[in-house]
Protein backbone atom coordinates (compact mmCIF):
# COMPACT_ATOMS: atom_id res chain seq x y z
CA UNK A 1 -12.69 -3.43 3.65
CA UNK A 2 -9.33 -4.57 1.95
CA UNK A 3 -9.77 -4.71 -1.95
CA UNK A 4 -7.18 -5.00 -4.30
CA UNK A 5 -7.00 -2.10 -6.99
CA UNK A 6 -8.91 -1.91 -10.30
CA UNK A 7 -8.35 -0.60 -13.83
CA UNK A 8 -10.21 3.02 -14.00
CA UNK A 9 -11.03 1.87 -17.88
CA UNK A 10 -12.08 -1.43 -17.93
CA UNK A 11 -12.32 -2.39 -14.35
CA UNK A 12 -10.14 -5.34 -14.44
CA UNK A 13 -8.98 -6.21 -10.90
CA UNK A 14 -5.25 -6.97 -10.65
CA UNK A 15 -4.00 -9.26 -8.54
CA UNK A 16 -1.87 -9.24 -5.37
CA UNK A 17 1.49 -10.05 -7.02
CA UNK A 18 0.63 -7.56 -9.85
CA UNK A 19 -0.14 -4.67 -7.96
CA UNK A 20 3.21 -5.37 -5.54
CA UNK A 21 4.98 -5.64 -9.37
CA UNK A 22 3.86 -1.93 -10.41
CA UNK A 23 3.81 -0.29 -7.01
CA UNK A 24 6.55 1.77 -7.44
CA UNK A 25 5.88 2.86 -10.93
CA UNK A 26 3.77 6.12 -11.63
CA UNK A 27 2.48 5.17 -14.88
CA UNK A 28 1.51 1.93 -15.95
CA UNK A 29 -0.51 0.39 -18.78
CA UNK A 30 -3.14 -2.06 -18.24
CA UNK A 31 -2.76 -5.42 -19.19
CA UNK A 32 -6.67 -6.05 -20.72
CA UNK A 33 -7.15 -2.62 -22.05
CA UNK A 34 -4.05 -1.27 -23.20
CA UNK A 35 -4.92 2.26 -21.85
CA UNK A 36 -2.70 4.15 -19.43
CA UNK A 37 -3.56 5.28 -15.71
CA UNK A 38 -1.41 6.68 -12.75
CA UNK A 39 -1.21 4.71 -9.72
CA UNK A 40 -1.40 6.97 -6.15
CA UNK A 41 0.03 6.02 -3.39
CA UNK A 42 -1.34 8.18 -0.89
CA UNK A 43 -3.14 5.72 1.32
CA UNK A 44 0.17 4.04 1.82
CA UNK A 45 1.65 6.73 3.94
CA UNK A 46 -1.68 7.16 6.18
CA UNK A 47 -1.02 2.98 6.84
CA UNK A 48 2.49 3.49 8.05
CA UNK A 49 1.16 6.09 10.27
CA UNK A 50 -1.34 4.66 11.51
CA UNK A 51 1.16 1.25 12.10
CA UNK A 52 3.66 3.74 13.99
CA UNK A 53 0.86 4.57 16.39
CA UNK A 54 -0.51 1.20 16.92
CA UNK A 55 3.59 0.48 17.79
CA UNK A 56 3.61 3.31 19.95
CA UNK A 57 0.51 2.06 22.18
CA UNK A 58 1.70 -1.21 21.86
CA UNK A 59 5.34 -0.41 23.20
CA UNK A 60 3.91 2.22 26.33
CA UNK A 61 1.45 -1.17 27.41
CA UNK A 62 4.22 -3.35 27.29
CA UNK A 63 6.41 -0.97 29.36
CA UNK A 64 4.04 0.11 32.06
CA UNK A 65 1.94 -3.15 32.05
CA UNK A 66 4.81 -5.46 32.14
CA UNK A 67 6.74 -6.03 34.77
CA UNK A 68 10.42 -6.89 33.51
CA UNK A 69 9.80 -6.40 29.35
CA UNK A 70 13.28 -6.46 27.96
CA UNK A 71 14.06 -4.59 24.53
CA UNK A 72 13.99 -7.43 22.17
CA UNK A 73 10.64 -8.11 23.09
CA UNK A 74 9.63 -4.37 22.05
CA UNK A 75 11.58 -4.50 18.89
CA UNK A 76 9.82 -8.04 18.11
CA UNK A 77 7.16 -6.66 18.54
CA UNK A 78 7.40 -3.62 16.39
CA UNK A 79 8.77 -5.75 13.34
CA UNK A 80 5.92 -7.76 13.45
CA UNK A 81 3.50 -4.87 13.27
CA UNK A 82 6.02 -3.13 10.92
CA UNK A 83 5.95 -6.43 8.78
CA UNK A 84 1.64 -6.90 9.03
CA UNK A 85 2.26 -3.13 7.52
CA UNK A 86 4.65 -4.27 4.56
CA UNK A 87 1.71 -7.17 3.67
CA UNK A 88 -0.88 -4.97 3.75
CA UNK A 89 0.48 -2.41 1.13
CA UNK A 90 -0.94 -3.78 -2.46
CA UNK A 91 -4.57 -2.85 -0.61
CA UNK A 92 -3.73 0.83 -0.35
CA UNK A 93 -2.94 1.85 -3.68
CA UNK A 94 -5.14 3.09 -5.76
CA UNK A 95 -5.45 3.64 -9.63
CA UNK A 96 -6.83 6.61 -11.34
CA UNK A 97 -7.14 7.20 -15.43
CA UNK A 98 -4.88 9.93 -17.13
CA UNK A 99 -6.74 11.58 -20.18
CA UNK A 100 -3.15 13.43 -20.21
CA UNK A 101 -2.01 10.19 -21.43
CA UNK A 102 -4.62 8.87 -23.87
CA UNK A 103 -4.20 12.01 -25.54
CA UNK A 104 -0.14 11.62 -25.68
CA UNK A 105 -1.05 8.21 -27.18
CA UNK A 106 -3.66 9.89 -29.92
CA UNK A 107 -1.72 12.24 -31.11
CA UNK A 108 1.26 9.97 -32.36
């Protein structure tokens, strides 16, 4: 199921726009509770993977199943799918609290 990532503090859920916002950061502090966490983008990579093999299968059907497929309609369709891929990003990250830096923000 697709849900959009929470604080690890304070469980606040951040919405789609946020989350697209802070993706490429690798620190970030929450909005509510002020406290820091990491944000991990591993999932991301095993969703592009799993998009380049659902393009694969897509393009050897089209070849073999149709009977005169031309190249734009294989690169069509691999934008689209490449595109569904782009949308779907925001659900795969996921947030995880640093005590590495609540204690940075202790000590000073």
């Amino acid at each position: 199921m697709l849900k959009l990532p929470v604080c690890p503090h304070c469980n606040t859920i951040y919405r789609y726009n946020d989350v697209s916002k802070i993706m490429n950061k690798k620190s970030v502090v929450c909005y509510h509770c002020k406290k820091n966490f990491k944000i991990k983008r591993k999932n991301i990579l095993i969703l592009f993977l799993i998009i380049a093999l659902i393009c694969a299968i897509f393009d050897v059907l089209e070849l073999y199943l149709g009977v005169s497929v031309n190249f734009i309609a294989l690169v069509v369709t691999n934008v689209v799918l490449i595109c569904v891929g782009l949308i779907l990003r925001p659900y795969f990250v996921k947030f995880s609290g640093s005590d590495r830096f609540d204690y940075l923000l202790i000590k000073h």
